[in-house]
Protein backbone atom coordinates (compact mmCIF):
# COMPACT_ATOMS: atom_id res chain seq x y z
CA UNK A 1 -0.69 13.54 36.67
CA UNK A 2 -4.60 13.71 37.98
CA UNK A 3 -5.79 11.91 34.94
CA UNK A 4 -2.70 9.68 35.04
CA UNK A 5 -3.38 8.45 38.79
CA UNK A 6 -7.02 8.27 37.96
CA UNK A 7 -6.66 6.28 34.72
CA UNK A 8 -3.86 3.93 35.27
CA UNK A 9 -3.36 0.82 38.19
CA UNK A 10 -0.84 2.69 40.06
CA UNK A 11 -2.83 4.64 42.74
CA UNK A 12 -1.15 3.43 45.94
CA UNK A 13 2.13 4.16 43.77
CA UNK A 14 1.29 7.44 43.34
CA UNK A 15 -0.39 8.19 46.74
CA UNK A 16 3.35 7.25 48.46
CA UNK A 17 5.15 9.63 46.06
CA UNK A 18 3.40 12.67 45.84
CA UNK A 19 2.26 11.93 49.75
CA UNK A 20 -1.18 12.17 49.09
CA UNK A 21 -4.42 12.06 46.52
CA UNK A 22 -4.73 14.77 43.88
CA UNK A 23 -7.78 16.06 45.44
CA UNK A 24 -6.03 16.15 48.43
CA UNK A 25 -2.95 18.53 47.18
CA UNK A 26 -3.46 19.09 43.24
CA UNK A 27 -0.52 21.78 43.55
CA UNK A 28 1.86 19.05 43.98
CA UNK A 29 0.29 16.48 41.01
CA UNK A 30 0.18 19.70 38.63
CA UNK A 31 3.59 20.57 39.72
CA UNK A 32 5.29 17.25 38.64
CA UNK A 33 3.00 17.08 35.08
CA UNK A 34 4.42 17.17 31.68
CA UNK A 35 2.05 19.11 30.91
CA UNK A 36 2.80 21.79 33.59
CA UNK A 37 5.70 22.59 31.56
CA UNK A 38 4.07 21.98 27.61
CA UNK A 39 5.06 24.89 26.89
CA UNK A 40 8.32 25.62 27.56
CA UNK A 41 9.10 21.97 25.56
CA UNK A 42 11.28 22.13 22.09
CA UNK A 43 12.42 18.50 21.87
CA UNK A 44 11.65 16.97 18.93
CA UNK A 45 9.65 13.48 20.27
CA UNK A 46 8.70 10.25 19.18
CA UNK A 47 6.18 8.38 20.90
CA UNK A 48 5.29 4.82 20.61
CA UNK A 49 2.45 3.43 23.08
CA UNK A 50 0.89 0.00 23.37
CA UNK A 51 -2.76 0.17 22.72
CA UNK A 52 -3.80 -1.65 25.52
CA UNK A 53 -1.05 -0.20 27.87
CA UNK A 54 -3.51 -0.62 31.60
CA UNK A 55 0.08 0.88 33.07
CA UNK A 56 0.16 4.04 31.18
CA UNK A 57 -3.43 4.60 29.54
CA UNK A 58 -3.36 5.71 25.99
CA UNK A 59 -5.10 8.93 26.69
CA UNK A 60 -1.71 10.03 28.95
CA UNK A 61 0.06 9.90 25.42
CA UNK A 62 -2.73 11.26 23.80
CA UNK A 63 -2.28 14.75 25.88
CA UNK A 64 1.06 14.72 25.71
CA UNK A 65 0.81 14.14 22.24
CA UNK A 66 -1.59 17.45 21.45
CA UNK A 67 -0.03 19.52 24.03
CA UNK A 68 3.55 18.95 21.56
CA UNK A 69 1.39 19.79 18.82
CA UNK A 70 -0.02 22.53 19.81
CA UNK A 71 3.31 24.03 20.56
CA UNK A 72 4.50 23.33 17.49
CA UNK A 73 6.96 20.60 18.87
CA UNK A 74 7.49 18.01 15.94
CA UNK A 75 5.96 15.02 17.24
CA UNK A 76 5.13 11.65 16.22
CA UNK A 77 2.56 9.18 17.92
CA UNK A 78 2.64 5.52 17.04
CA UNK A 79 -0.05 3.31 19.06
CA UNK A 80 0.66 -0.41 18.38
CA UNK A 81 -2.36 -2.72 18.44
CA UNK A 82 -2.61 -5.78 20.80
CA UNK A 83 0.16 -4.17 23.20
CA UNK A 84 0.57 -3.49 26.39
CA UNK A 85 3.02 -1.56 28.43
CA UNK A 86 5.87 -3.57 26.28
CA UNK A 87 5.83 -5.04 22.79
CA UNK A 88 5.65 -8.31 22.75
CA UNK A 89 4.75 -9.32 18.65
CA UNK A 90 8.41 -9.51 16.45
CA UNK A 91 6.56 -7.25 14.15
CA UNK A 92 5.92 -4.30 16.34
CA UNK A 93 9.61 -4.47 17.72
CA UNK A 94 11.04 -4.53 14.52
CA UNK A 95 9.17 -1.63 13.39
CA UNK A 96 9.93 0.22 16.78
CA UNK A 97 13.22 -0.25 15.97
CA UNK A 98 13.51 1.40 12.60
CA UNK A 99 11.35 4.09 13.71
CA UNK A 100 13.80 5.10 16.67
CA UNK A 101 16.60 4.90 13.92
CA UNK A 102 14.92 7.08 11.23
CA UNK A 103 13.89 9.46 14.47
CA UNK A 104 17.52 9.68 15.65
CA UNK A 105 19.15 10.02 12.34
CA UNK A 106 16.99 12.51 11.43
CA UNK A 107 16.86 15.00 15.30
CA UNK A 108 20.71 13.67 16.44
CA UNK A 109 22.71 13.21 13.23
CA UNK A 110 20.80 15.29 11.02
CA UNK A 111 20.89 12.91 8.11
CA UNK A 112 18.12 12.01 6.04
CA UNK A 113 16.87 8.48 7.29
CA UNK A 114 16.29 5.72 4.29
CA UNK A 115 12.97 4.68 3.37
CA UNK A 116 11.74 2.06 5.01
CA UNK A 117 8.25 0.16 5.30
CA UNK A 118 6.99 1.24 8.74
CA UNK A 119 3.67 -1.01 10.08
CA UNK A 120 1.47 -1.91 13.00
């Protein structure tokens, strides 16, 4: 959460929740991290991040992304170019769409997803 409210355009946002800066009280920033918790996580996760997201920066999937990893926590991390915090281009939805299919057939229903073309 200290690189998150230092990289993204949500300070004030952040300052009213956690009731201060993270220099101010790291404890409670660290506390309320993803990361705090890495590795205690066993959900299988699929990520899929704009790559111009200003909202969330990339580098806040990035770490969550290596900290899965590193825990040996099947992960998948998808950046789509051009986007922000949204997809906008028919292209990127559509493939967003099959790969939360495939993802849930595969970690819900345990089936075997079809092969399918899969872009940005």
């Amino acid at each position: 959460m200290v690189s998150m409210y230092s990289t993204n355009d949500l300070q004030t946002t952040l300052e009213e929740y956690f009731g201060a800066e993270p220099w101010d009280d790291p404890d409670i920033y660290w506390k309320r991290s993803a990361m705090a918790f890495i590795k205690q996580a066993r959900t299988p996760t699929l990520i899929l991040h704009g790559a111009e997201d200003q909202r969330v920066p990339v580098g806040q999937a990035q770490e969550l992304y290596m900290g899965l990893k590193k825990n040996d926590v099947p992960v998948t991390l998808v950046f789509y170019p051009r986007m922000g915090h949204g997809l906008t281009e028919p292209r990127h939805q559509l493939d967003k769409i099959r790969r939360e299919s495939a993802f849930f057939a595969k970690h819900v229903l345990g089936q075997e997803p079809p092969r399918q073309e899969l872009v940005p």
